[in-house]
N, C-alpha and C. Protein backbone atom coordinates (compact mmCIF):
# COMPACT_ATOMS: atom_id res chain seq x y z
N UNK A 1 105.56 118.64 118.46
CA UNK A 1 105.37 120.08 118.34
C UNK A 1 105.73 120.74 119.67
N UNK A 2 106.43 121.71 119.55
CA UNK A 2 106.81 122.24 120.64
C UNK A 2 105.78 123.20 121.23
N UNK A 3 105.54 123.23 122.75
CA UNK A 3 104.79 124.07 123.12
C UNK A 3 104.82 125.55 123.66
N UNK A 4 104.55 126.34 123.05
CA UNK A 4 104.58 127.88 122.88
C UNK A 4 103.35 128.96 123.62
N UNK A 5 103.14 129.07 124.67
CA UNK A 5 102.21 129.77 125.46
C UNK A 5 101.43 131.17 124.40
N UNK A 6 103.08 131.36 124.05
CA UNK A 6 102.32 132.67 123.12
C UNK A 6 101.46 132.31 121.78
N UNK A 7 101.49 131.05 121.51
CA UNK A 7 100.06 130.79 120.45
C UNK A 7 98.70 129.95 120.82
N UNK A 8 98.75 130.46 122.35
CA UNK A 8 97.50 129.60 122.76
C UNK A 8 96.72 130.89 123.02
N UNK A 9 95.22 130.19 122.15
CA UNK A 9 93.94 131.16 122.57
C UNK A 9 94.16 132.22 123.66
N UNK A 10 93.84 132.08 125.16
CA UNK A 10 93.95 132.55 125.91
C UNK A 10 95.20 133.76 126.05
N UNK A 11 96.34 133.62 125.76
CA UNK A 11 96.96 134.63 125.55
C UNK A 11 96.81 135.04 124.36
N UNK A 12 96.24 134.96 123.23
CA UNK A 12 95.80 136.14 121.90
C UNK A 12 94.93 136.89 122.43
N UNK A 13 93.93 136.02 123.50
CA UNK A 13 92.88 136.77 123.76
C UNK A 13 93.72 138.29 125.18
N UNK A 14 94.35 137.54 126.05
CA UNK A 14 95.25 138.47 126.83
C UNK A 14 95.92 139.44 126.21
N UNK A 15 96.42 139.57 125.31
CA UNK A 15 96.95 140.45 124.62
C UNK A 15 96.01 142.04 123.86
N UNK A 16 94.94 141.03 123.46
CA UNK A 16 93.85 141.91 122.56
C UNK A 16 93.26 142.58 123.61
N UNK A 17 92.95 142.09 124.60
CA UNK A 17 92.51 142.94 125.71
C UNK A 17 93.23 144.07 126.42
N UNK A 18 94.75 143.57 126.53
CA UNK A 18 95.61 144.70 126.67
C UNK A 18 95.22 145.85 125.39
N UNK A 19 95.46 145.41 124.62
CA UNK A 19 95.37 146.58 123.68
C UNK A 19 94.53 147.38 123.71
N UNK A 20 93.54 146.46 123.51
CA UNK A 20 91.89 147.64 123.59
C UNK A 20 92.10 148.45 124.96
N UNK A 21 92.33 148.00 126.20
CA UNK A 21 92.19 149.00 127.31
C UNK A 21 93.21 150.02 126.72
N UNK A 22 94.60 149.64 126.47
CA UNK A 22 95.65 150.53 126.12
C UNK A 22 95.05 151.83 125.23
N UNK A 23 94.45 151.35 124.22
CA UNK A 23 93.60 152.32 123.50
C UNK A 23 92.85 153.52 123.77
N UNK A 24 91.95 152.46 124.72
CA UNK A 24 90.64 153.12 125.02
C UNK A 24 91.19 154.14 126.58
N UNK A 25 92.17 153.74 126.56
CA UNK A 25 93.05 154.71 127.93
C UNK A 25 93.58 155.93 127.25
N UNK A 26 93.91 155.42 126.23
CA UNK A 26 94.42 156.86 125.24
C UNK A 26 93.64 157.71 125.23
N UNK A 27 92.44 157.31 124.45
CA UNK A 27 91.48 158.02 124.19
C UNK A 27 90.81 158.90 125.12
N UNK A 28 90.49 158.30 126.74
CA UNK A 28 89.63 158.55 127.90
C UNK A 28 90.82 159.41 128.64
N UNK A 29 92.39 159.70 128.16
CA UNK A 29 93.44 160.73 128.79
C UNK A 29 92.47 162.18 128.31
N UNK A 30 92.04 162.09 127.60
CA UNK A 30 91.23 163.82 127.36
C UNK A 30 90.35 164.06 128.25
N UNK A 31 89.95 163.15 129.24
CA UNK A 31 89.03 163.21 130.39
C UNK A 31 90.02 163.42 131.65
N UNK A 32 90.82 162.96 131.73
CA UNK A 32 91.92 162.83 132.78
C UNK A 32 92.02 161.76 133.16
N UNK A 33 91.31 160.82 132.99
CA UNK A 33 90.95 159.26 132.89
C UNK A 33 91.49 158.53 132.47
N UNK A 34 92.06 156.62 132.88
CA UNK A 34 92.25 155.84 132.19
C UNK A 34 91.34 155.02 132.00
N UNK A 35 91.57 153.92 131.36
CA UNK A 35 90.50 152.88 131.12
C UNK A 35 89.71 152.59 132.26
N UNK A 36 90.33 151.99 133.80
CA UNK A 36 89.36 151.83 134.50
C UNK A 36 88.48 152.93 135.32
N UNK A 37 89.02 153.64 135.33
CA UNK A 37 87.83 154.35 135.68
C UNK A 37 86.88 155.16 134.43
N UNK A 38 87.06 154.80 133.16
CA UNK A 38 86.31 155.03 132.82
C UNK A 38 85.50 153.85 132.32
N UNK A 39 85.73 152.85 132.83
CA UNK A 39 84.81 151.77 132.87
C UNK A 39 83.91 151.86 134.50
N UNK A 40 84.20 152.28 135.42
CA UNK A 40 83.57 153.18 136.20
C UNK A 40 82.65 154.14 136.18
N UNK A 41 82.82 154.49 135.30
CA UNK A 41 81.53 155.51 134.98
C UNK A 41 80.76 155.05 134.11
N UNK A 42 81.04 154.36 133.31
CA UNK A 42 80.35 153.86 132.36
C UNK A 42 79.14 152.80 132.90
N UNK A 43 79.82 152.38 133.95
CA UNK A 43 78.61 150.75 134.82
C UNK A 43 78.05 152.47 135.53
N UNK A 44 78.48 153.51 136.49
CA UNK A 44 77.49 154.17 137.28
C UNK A 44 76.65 154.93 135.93
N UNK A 45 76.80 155.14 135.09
CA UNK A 45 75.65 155.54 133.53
C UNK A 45 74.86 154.62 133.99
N UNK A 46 75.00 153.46 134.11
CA UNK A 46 74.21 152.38 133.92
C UNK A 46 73.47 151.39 135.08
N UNK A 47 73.80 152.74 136.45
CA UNK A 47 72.96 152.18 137.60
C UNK A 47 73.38 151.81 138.76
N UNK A 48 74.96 151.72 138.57
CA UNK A 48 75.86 150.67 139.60
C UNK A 48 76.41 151.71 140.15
N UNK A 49 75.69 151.63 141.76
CA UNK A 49 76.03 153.10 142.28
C UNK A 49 76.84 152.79 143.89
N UNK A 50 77.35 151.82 143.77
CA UNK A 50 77.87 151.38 145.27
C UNK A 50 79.26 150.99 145.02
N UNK A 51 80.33 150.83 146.39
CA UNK A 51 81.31 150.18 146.24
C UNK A 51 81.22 148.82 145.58
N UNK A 52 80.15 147.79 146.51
CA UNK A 52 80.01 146.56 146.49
C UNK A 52 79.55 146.25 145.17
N UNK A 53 78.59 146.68 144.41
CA UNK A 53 78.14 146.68 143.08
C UNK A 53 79.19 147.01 142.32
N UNK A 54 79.62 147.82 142.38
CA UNK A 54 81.08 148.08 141.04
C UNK A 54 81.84 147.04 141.23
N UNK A 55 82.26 146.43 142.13
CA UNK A 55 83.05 145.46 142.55
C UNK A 55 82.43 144.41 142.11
N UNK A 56 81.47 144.03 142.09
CA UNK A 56 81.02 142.52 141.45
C UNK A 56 80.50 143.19 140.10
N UNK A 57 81.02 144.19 139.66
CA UNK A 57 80.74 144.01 138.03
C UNK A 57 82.16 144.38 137.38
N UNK A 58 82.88 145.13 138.26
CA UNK A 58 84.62 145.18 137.38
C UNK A 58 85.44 144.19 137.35
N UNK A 59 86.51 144.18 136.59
CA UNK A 59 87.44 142.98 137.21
C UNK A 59 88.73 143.88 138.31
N UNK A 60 88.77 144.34 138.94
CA UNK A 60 89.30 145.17 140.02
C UNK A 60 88.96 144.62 141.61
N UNK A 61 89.94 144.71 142.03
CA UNK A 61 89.42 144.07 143.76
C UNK A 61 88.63 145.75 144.28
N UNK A 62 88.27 145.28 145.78
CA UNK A 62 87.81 146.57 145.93
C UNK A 62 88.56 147.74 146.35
N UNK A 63 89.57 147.28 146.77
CA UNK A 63 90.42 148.98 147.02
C UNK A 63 90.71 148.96 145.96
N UNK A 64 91.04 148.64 144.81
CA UNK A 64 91.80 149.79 143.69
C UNK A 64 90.71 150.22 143.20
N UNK A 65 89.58 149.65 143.38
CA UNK A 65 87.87 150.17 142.63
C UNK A 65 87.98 151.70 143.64
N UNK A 66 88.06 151.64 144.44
CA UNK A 66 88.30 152.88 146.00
C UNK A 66 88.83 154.04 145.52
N UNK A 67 90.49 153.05 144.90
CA UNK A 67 91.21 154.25 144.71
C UNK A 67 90.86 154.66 143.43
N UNK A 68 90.07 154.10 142.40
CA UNK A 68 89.74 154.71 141.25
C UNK A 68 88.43 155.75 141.34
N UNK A 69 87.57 155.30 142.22
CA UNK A 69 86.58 156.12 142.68
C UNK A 69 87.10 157.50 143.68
N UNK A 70 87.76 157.94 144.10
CA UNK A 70 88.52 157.95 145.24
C UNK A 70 89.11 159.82 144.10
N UNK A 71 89.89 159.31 143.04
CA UNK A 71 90.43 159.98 141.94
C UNK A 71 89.02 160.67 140.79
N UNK A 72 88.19 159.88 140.43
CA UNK A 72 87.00 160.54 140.01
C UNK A 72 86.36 161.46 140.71
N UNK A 73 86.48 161.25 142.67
CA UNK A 73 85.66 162.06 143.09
C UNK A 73 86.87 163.71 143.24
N UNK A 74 88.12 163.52 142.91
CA UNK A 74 88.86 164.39 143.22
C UNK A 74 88.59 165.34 142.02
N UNK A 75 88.61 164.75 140.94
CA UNK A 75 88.15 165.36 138.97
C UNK A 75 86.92 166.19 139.42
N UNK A 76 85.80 165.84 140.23
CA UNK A 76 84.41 166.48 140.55
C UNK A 76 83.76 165.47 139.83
N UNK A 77 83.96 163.82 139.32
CA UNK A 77 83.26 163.12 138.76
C UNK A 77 82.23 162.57 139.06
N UNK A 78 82.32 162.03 140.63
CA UNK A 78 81.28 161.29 141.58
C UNK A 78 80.92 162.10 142.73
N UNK A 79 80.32 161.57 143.50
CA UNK A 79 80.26 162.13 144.87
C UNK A 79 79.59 161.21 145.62
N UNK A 80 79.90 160.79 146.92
CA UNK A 80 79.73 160.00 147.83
C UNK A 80 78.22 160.98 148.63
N UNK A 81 77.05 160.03 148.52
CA UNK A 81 76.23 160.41 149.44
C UNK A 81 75.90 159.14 150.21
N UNK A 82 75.18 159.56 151.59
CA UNK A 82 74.75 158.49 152.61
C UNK A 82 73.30 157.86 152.05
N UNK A 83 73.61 156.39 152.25
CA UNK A 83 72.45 155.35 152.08
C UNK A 83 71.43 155.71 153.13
N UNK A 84 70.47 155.92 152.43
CA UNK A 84 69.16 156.24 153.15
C UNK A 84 68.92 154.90 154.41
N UNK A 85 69.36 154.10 153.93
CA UNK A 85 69.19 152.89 154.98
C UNK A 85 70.16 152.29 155.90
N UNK A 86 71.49 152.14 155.51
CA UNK A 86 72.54 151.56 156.18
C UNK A 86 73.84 152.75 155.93
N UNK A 87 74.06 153.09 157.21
CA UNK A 87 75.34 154.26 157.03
C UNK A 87 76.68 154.07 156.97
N UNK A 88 76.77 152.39 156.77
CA UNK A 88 77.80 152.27 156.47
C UNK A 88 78.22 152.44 155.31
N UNK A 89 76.94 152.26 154.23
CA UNK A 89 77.03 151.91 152.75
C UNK A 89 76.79 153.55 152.38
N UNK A 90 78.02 154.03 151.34
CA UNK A 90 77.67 155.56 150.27
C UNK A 90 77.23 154.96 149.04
N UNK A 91 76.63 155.79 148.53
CA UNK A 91 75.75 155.78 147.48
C UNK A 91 76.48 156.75 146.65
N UNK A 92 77.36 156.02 145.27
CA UNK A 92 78.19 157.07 144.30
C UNK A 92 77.18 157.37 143.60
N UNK A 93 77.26 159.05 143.43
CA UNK A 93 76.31 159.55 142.09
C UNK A 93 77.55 160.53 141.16
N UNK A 94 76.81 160.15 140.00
CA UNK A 94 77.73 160.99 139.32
C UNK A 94 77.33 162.14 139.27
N UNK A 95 78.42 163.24 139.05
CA UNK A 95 77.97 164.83 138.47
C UNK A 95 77.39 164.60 137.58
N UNK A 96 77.29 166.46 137.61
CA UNK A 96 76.95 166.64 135.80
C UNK A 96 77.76 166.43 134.83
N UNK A 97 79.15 166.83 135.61
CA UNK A 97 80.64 166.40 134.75
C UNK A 97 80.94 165.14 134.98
N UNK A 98 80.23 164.10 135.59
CA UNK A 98 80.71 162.71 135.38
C UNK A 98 79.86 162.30 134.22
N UNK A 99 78.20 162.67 134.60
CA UNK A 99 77.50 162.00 133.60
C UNK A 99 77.57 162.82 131.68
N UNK A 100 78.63 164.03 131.87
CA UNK A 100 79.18 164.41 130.68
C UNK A 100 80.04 163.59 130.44
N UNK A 101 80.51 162.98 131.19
CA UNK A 101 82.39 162.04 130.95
C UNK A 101 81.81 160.67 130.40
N UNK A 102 80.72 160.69 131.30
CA UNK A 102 79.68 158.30 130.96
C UNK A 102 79.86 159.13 129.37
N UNK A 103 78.86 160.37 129.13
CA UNK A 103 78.67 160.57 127.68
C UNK A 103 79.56 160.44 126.41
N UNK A 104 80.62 160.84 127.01
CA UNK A 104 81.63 161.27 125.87
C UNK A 104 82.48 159.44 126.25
N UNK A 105 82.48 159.15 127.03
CA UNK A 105 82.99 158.12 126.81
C UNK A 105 81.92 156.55 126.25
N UNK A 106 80.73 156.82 126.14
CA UNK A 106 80.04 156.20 125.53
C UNK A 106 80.26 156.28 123.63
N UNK A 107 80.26 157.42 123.78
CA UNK A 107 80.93 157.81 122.60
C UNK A 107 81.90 156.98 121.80
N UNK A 108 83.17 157.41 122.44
CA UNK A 108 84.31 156.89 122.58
C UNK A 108 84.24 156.02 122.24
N UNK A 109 83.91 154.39 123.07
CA UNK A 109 83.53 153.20 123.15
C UNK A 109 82.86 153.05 121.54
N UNK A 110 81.37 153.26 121.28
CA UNK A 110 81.27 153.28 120.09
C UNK A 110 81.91 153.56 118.75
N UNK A 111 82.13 154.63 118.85
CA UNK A 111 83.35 154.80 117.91
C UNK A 111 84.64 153.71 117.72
N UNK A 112 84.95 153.54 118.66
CA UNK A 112 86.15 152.63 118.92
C UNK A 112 85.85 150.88 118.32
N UNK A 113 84.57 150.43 118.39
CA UNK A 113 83.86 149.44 117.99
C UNK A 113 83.73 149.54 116.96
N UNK A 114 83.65 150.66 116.18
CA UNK A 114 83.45 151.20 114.79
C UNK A 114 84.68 150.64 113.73
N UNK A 115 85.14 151.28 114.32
CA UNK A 115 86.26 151.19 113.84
C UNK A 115 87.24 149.81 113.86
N UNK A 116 87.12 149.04 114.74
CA UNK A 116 87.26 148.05 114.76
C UNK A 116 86.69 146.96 113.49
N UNK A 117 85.57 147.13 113.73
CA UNK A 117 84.15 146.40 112.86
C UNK A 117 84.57 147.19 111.01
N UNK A 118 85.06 148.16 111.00
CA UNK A 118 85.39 149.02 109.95
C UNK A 118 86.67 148.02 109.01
N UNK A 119 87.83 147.84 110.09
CA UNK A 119 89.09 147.29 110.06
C UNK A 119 88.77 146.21 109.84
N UNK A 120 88.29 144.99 110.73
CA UNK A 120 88.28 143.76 110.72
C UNK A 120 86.55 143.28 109.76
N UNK A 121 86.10 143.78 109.79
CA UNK A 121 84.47 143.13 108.99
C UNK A 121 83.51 142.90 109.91
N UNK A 122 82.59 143.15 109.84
CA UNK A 122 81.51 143.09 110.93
C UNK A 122 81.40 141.92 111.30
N UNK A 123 81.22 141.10 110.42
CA UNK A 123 80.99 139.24 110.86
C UNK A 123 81.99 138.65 111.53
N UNK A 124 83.11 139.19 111.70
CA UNK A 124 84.56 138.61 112.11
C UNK A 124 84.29 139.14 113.32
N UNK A 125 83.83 140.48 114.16
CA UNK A 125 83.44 141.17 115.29
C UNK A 125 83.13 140.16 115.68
N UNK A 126 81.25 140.18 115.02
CA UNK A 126 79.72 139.52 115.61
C UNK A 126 80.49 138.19 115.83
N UNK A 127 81.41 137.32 115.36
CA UNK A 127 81.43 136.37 115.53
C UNK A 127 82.51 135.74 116.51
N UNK A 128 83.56 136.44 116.65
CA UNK A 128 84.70 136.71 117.82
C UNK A 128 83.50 137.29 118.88
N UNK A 129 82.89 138.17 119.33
CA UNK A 129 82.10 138.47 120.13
C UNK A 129 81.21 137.63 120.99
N UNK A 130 80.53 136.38 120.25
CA UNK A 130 79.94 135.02 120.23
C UNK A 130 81.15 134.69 121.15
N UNK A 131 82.16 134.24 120.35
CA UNK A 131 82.77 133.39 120.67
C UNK A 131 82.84 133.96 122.71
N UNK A 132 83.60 135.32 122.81
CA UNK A 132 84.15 135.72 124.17
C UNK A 132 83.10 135.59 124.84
N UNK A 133 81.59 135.91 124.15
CA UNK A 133 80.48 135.72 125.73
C UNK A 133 80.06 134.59 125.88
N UNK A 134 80.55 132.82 124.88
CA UNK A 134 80.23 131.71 125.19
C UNK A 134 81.60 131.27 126.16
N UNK A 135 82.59 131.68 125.91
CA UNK A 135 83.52 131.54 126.97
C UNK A 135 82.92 131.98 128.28
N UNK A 136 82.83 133.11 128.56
CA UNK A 136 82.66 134.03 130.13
C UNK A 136 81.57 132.67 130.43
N UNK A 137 80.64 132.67 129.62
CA UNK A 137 78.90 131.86 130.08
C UNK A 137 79.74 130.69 130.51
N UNK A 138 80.37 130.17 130.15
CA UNK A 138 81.13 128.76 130.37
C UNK A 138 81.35 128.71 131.52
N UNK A 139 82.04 129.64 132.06
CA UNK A 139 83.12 129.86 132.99
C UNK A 139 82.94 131.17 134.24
N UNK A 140 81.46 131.33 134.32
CA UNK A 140 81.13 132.81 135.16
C UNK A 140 79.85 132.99 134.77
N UNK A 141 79.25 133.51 136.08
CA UNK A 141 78.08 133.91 136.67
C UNK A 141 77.41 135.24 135.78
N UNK A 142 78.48 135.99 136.27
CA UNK A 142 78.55 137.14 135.42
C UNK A 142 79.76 137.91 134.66
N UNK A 143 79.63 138.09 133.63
CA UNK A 143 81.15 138.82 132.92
C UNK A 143 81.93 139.57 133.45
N UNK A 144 82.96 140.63 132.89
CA UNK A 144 83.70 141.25 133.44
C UNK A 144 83.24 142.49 133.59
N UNK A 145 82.17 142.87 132.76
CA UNK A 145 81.24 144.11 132.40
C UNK A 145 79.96 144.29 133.60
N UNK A 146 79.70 142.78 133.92
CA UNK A 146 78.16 142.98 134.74
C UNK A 146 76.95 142.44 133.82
N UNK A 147 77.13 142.40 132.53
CA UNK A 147 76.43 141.20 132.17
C UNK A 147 76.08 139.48 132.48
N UNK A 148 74.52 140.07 132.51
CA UNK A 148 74.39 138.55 133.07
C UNK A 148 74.74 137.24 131.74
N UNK A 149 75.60 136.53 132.74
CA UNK A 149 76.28 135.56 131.50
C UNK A 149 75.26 134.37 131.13
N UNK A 150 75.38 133.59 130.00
CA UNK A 150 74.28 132.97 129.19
C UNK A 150 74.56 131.47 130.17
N UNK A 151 73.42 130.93 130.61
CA UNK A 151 73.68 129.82 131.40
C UNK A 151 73.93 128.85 129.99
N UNK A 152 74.54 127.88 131.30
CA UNK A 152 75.40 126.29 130.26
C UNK A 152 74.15 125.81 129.51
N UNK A 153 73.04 125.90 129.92
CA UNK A 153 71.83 125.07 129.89
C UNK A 153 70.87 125.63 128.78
N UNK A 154 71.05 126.56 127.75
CA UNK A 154 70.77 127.13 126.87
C UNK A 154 71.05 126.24 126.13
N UNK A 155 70.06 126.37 125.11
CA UNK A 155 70.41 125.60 123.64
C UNK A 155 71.42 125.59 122.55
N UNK A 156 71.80 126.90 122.58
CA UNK A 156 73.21 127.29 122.42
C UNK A 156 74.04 126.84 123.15
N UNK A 157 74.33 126.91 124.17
CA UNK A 157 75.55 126.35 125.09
C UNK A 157 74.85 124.73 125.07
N UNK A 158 73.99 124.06 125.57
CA UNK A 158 74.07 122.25 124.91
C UNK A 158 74.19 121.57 123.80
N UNK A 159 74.29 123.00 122.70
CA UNK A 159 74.81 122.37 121.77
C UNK A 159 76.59 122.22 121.21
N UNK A 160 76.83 123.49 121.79
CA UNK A 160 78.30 123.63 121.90
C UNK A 160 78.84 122.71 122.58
N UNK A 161 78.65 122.66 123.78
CA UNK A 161 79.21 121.30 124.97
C UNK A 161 78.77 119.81 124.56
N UNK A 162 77.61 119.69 123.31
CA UNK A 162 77.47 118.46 122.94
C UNK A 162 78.60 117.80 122.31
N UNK A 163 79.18 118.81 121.59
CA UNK A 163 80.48 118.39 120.53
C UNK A 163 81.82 117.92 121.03
């Protein structure tokens, strides 16, 4: 059998991921936004208010995290204030118009899942879904999101790795 890169797991999965950002970039252009930074706002909705923190929860090095933060704060999305403790470290907060943008792009996101789950069947989701967060747990500390990933040592994962 000849070997073909383009029918191995890992690139179906590379691909589907392109898409969804491609999508969800479409969608987040009514913000002025593409996908990553509106995956940027979406982790500061959710607490992650530093360079260093966005950076260990995006998949982005830290200057393009910079320059995506950098472009939100130009929109009026974020704003850089000083760490009460160390002045080297800013503390991103969002506006009112960022934490309108987390909103509508929370939205978004849902909807977009919807519809997905609509198209493909919910169990085919829930169960492709399984599948991508026993991968990450396999293979990472924490996901690409900032979820903490499921250790190997779960009963779920020793039973998977038993096989």
């Amino acid at each position: 059998m000849k070997f073909v890169v383009d029918n191995m797991f890992p690139a179906w999965c590379n691909r589907a991921a392109h898409i969804f950002r491609t999508v969800f970039s479409e969608r987040a252009a009514v913000l002025g936004i593409n996908w990553a930074e509106g995956v940027i706002l979406l982790k500061m909705s959710m607490g992650h208010n530093t360079l260093a923190d966005l950076t260990r929860h995006i998949e982005h090095s830290h200057p393009s995290i910079l320059r995506h933060i950098d472009k939100l704060e130009e929109l009026g999305f974020v704003e850089r204030t000083a760490h009460p403790e160390d002045r080297r470290v800013k503390i991103l907060v969002l506006t009112e118009r960022g934490q309108s943008a987390a909103e509508s792009l929370q939205v978004m996101a849902s909807s977009y899942s919807l519809e997905l789950e609509e198209r493909f069947g919910h169990e085919r989701i829930k169960v492709a879904s399984e599948l991508m967060r026993d991968v990450v747990a396999h293979y990472a500390e924490n996901d690409f999101l900032g979820c903490p990933a499921a250790r190997n040592d779960t009963p779920k994962a020793k039973e998977t790795h038993a096989e």
